[in-house]
C-alpha atoms as a PDB file:
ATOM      1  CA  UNK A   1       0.000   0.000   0.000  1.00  0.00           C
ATOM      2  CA  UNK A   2       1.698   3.547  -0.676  1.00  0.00           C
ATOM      3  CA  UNK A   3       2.210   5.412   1.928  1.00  0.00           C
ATOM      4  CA  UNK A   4       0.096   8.454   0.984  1.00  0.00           C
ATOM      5  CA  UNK A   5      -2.862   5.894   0.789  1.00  0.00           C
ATOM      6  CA  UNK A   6      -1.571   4.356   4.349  1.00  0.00           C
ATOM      7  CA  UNK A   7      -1.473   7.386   6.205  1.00  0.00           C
ATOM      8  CA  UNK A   8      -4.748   8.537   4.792  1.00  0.00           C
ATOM      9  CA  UNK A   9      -6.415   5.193   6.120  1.00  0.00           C
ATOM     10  CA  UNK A  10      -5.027   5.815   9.302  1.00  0.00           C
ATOM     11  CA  UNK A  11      -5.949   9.171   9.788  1.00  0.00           C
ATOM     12  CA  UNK A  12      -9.431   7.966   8.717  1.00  0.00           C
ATOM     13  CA  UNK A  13      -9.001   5.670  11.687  1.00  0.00           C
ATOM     14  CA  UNK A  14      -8.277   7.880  14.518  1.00  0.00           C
ATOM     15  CA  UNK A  15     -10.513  10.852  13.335  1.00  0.00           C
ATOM     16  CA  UNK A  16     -13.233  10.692  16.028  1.00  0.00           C
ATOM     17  CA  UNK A  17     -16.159   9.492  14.964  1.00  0.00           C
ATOM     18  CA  UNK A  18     -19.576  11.732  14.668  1.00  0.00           C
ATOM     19  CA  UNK A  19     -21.353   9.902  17.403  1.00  0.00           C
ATOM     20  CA  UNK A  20     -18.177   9.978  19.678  1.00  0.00           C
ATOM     21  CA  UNK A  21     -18.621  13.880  18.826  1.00  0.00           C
ATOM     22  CA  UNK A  22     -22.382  14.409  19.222  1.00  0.00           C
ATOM     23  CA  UNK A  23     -21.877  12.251  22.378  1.00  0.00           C
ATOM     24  CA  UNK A  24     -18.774  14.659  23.733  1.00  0.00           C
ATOM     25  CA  UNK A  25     -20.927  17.535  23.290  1.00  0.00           C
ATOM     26  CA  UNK A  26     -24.116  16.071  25.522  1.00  0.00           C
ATOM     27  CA  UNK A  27     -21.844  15.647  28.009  1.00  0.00           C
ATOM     28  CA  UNK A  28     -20.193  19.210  27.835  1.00  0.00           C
ATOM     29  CA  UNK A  29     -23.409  20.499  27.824  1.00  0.00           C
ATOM     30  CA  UNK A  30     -25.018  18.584  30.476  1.00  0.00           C
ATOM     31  CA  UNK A  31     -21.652  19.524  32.500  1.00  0.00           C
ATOM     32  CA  UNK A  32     -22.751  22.771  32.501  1.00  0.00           C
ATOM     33  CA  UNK A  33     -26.311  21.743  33.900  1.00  0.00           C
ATOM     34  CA  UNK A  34     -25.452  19.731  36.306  1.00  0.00           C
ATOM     35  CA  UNK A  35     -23.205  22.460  37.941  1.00  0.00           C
ATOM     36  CA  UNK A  36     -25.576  25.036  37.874  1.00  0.00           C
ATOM     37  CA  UNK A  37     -28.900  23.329  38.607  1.00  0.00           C
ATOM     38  CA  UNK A  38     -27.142  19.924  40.569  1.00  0.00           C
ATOM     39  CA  UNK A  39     -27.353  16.597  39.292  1.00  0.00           C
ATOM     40  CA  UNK A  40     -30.727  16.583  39.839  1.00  0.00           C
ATOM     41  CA  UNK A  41     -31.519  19.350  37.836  1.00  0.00           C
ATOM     42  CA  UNK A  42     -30.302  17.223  34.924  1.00  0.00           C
ATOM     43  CA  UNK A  43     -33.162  16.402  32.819  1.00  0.00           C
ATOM     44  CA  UNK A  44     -32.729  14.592  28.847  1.00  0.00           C
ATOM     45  CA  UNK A  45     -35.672  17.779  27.770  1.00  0.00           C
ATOM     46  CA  UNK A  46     -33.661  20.506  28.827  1.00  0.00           C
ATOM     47  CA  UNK A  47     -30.216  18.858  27.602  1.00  0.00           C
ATOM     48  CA  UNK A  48     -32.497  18.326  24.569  1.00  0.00           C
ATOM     49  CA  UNK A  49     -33.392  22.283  23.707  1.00  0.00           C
ATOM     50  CA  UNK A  50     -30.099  23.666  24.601  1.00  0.00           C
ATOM     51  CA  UNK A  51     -28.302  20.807  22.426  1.00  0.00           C
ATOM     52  CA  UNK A  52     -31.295  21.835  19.818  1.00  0.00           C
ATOM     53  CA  UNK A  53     -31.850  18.324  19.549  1.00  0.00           C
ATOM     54  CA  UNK A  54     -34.727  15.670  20.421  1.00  0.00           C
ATOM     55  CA  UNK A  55     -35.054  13.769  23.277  1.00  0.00           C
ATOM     56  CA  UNK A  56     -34.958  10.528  21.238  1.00  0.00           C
ATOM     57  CA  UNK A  57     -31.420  11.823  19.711  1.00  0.00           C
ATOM     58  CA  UNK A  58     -30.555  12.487  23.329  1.00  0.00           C
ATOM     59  CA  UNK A  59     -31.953   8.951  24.455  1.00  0.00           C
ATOM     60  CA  UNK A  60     -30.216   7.677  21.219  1.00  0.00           C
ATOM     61  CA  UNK A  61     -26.745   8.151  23.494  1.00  0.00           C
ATOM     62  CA  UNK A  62     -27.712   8.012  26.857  1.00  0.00           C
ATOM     63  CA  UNK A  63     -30.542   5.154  27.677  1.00  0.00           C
ATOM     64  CA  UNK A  64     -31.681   7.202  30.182  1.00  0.00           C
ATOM     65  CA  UNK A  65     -30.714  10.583  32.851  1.00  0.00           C
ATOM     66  CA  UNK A  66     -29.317   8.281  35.457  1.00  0.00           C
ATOM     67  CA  UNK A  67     -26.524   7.311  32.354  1.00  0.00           C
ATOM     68  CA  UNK A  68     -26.753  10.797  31.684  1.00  0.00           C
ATOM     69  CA  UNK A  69     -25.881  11.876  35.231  1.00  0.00           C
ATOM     70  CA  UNK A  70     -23.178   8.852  35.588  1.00  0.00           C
ATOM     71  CA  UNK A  71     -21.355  10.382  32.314  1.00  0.00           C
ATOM     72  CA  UNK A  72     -21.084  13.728  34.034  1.00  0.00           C
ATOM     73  CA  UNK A  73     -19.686  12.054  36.753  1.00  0.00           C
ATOM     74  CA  UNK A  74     -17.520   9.843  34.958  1.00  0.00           C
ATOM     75  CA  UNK A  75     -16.133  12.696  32.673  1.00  0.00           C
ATOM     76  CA  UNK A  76     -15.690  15.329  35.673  1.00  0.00           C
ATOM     77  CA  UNK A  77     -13.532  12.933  37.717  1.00  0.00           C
ATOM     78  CA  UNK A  78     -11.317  12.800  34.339  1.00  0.00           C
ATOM     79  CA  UNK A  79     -11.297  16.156  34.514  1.00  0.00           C
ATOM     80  CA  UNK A  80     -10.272  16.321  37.737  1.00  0.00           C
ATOM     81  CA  UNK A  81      -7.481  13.650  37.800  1.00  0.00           C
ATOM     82  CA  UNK A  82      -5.804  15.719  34.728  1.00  0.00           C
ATOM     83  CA  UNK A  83      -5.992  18.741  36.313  1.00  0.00           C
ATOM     84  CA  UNK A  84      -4.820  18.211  40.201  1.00  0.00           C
ATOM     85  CA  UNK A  85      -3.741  14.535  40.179  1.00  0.00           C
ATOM     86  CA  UNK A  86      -1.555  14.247  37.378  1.00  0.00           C
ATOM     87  CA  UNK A  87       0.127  17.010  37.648  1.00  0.00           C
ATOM     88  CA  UNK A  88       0.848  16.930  41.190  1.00  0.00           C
ATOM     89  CA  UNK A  89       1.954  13.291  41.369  1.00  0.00           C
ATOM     90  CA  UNK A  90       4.734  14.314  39.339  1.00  0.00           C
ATOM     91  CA  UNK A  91       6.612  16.706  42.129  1.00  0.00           C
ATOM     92  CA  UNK A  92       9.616  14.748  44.356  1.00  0.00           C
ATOM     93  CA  UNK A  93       7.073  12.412  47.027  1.00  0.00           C
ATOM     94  CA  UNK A  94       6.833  13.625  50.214  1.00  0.00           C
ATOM     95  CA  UNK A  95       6.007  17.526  50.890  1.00  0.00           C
ATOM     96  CA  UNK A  96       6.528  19.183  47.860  1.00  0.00           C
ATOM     97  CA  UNK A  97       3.525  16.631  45.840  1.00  0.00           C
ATOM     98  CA  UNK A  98       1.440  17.063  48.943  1.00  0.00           C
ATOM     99  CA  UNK A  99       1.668  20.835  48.852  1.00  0.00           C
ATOM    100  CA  UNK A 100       1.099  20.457  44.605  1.00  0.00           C
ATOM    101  CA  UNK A 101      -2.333  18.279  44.989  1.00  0.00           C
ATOM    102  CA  UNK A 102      -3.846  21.212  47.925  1.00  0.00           C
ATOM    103  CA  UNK A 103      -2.579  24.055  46.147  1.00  0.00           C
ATOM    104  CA  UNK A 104      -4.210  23.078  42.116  1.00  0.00           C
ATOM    105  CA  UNK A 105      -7.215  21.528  44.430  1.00  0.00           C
ATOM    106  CA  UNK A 106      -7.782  24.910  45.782  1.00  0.00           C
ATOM    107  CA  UNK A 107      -7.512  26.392  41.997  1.00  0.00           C
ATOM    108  CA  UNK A 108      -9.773  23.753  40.518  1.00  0.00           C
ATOM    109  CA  UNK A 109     -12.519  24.377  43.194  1.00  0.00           C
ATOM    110  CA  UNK A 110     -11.801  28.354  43.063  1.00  0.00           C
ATOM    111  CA  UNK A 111     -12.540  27.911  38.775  1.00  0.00           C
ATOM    112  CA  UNK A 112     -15.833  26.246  39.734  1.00  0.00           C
ATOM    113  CA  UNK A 113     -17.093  28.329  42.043  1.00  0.00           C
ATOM    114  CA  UNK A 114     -19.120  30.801  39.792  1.00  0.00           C
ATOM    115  CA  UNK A 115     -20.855  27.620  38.396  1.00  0.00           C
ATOM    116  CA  UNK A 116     -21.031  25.455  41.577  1.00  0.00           C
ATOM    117  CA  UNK A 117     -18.694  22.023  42.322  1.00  0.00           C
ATOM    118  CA  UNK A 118     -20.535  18.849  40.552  1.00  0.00           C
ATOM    119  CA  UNK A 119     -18.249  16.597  43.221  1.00  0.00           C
ATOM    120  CA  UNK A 120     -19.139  18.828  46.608  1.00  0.00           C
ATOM    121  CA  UNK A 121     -22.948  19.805  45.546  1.00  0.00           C
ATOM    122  CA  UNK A 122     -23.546  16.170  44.017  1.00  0.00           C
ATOM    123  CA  UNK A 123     -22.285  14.708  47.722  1.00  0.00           C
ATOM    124  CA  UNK A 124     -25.151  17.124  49.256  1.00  0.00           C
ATOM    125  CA  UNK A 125     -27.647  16.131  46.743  1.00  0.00           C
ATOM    126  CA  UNK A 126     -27.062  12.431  47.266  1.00  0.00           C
ATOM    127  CA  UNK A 127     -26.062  11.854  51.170  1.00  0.00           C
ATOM    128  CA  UNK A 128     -29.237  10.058  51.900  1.00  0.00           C
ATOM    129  CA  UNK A 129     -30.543   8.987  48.574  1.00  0.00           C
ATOM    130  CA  UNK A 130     -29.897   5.277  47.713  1.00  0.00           C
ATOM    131  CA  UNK A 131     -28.940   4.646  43.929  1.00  0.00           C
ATOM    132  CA  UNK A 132     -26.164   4.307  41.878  1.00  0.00           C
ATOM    133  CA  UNK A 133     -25.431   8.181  41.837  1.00  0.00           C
ATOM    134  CA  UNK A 134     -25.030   7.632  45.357  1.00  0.00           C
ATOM    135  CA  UNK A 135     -22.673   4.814  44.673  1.00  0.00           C
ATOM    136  CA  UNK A 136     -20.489   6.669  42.269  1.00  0.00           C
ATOM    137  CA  UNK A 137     -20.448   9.786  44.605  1.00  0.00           C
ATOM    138  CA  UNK A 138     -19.637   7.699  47.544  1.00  0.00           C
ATOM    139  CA  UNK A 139     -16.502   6.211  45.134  1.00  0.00           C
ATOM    140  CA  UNK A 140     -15.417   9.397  43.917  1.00  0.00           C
ATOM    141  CA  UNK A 141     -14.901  10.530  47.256  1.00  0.00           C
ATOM    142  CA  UNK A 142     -13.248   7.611  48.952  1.00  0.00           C
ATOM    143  CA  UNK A 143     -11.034   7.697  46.305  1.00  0.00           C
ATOM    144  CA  UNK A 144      -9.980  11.194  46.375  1.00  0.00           C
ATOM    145  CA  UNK A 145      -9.318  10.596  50.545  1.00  0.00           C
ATOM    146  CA  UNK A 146      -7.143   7.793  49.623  1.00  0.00           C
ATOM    147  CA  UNK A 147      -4.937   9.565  47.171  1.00  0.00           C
ATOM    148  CA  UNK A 148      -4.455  12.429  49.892  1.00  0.00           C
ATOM    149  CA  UNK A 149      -4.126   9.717  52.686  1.00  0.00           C
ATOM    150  CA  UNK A 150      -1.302   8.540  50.882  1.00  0.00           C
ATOM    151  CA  UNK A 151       0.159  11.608  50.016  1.00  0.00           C
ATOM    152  CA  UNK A 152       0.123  12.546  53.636  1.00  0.00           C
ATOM    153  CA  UNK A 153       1.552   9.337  54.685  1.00  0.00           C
ATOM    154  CA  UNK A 154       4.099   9.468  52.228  1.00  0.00           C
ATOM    155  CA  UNK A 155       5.316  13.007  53.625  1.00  0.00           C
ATOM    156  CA  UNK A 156       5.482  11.051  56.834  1.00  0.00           C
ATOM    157  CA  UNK A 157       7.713   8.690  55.439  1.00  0.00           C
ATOM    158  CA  UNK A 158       9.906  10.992  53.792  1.00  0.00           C
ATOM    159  CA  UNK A 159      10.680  12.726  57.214  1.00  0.00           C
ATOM    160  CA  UNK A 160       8.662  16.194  56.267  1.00  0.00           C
ATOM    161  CA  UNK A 161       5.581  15.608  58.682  1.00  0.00           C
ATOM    162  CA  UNK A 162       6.117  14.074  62.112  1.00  0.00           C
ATOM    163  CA  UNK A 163       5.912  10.324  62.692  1.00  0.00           C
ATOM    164  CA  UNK A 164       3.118  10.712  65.061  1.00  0.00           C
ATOM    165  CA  UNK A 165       1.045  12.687  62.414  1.00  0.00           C
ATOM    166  CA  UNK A 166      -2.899  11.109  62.273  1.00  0.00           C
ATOM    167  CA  UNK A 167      -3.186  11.047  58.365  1.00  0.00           C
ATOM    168  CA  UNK A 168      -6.659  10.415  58.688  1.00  0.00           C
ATOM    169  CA  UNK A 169      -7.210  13.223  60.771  1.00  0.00           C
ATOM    170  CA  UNK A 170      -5.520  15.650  58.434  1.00  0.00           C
ATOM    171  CA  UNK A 171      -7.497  14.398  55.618  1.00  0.00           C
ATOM    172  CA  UNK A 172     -10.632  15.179  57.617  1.00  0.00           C
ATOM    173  CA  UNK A 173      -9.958  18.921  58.225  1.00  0.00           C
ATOM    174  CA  UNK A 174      -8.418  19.283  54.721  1.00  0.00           C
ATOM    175  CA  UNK A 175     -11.845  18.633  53.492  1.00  0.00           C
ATOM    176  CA  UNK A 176     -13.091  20.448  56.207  1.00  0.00           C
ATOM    177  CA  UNK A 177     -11.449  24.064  54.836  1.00  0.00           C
ATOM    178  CA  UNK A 178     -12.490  23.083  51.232  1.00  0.00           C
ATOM    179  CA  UNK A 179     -16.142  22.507  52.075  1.00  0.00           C
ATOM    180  CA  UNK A 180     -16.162  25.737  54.080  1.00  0.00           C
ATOM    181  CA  UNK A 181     -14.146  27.324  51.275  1.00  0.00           C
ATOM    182  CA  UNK A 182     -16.985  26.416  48.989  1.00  0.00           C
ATOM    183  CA  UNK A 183     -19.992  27.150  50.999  1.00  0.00           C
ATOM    184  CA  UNK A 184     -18.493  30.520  52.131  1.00  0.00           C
ATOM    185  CA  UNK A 185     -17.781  31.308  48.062  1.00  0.00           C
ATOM    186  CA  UNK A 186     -21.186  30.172  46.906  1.00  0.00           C
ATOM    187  CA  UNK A 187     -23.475  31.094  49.709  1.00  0.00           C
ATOM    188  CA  UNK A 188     -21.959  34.023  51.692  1.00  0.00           C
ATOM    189  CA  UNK A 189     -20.232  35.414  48.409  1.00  0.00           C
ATOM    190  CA  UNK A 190     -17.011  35.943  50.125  1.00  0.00           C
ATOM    191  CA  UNK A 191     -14.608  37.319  47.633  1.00  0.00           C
ATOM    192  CA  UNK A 192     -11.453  35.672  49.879  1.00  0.00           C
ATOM    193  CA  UNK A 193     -12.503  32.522  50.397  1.00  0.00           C
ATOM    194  CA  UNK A 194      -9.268  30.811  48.344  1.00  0.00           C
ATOM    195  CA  UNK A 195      -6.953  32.938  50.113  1.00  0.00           C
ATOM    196  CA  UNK A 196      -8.310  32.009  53.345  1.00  0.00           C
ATOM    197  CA  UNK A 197      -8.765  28.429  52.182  1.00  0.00           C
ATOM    198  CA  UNK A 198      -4.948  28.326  51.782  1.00  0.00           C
ATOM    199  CA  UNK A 199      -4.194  29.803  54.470  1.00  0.00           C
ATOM    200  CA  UNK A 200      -5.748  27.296  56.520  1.00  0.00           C
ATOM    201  CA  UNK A 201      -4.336  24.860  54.557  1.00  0.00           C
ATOM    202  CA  UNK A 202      -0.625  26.140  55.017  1.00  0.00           C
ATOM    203  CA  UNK A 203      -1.392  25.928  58.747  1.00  0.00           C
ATOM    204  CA  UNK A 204      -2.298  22.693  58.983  1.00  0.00           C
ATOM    205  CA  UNK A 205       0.396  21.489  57.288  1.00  0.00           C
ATOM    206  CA  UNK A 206       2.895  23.834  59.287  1.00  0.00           C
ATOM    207  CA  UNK A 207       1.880  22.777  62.536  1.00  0.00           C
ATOM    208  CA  UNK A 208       2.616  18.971  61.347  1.00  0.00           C
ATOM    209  CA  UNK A 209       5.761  20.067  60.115  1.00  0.00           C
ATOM    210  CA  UNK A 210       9.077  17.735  61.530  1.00  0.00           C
ATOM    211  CA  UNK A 211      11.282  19.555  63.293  1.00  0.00           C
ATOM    212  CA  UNK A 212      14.798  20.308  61.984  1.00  0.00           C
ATOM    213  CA  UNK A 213      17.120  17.170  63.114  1.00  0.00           C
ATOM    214  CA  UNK A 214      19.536  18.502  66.326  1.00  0.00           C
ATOM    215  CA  UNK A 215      22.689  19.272  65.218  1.00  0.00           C
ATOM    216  CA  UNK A 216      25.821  16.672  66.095  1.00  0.00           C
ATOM    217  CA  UNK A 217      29.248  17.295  67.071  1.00  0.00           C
ATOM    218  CA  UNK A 218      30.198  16.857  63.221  1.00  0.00           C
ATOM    219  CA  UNK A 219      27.167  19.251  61.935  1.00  0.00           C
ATOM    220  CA  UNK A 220      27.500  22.001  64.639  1.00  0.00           C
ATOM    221  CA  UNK A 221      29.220  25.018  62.858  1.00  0.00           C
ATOM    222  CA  UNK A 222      33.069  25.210  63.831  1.00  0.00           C
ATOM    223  CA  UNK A 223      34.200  28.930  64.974  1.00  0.00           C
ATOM    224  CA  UNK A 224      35.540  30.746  62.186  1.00  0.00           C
ATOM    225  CA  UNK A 225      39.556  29.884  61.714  1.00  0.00           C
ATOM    226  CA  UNK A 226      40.209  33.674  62.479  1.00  0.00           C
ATOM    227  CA  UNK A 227      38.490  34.266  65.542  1.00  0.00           C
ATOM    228  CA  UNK A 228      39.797  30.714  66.916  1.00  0.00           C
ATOM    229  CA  UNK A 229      43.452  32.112  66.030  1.00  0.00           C
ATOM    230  CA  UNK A 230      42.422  35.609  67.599  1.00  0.00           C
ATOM    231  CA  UNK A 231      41.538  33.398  71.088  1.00  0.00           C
ATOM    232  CA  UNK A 232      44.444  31.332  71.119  1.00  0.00           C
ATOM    233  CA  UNK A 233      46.826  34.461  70.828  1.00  0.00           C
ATOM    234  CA  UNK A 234      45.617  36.096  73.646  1.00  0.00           C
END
């Protein structure tokens, strides 16, 4: 096969289909939605009219709005893993990737906040509803603990937080100043919330700081050579 006719096939190949696309753009669209309205809010009619499209075309990708609502889920936890995770989890382990994840967590959440958070408003939305939105919520958000309990413990490890640090606890207010971050953003319409979120944040992490190893006999600093010279003259 030339190669002209080769490279043409495979271009042909990995150009995204028009379903793939019609399907991308539900989703984008129903991102929006869902973080203005909740998950709830969803609905396949008013995806339908803003897509300008019927609901059977909308049905025609999604059987029905709990898919719908599970593809928002699915594609904002992508979203999320590219944008904090990733990046993060490629800084030196111990302080300096625990530092990275809190610091682009606080700049993901402070993007959102003229919207609304999907993850933190979904939680809300489903805390006592039984269902498979619950189910994904519930997974989401275990997992996201885990990755900071093991960034945390791997700090600990790597002699930048104390031994005795309670990794679980830390993980509990660290969610604690991002919820109140969020609620004090969206609902009191505090203009400093991600300053103040980080500055809690920087706290916390300062008072579990390890303290400086005590200096030996062969680390203490030796006088300089001048002044000992100076003393032993007189």
């Amino acid at each position: 096969m030339p190669i002209t006719s080769a490279l043409s096939t495979l271009a042909t190949a990995l150009r995204p289909r028009k379903g793939e696309m019609t399907r991308a753009a539900i989703v984008e669209a129903a991102m929006a939605i869902a973080a203005r309205d909740g998950l709830e809010g969803l609905t396949i009619g008013t995806l339908a009219d803003q897509m300008q499209m019927s609901k059977s075309g909308v049905f025609a990708h999604f059987g029905s709005r709990e898919d719908l609502q599970l593809a928002v889920l699915k594609e904002y936890v992508r979203r999320f893993v590219d944008d904090v995770l990733r990046p993060a989890v490629a800084k030196p382990r111990g302080l300096p990737r625990l530092e990275a994840i809190l610091d682009r967590w606080v700049a993901f959440l402070a993007r959102e906040i003229t919207l609304g958070c999907i993850m933190i408003a979904g939680a809300v939305e489903y805390d006592d509803r039984p269902g498979p939105q619950r189910d994904a919520m519930v997974a989401i958000i275990t997992g996201w603990r885990a990755e900071l309990l093991k960034a945390i413990r791997q700090a600990v490890r790597e002699g930048h937080l104390r031994p005795g640090t309670d990794a679980p606890q830390m993980v509990f207010e660290i969610y604690g100043l991002m919820l109140a971050m969020h609620q004090d953003a969206r609902l009191l319409r505090s203009a400093d919330s991600a300053r103040r979120a980080r500055a809690g944040l920087r706290h916390l992490l300062e008072a579990a700081r390890a303290e400086p190893a005590p200096a030996t006999a062969s680390t203490r600093r030796r006088p300089p050579i001048q002044a000992t010279a100076a003393r032993t003259r007189k």
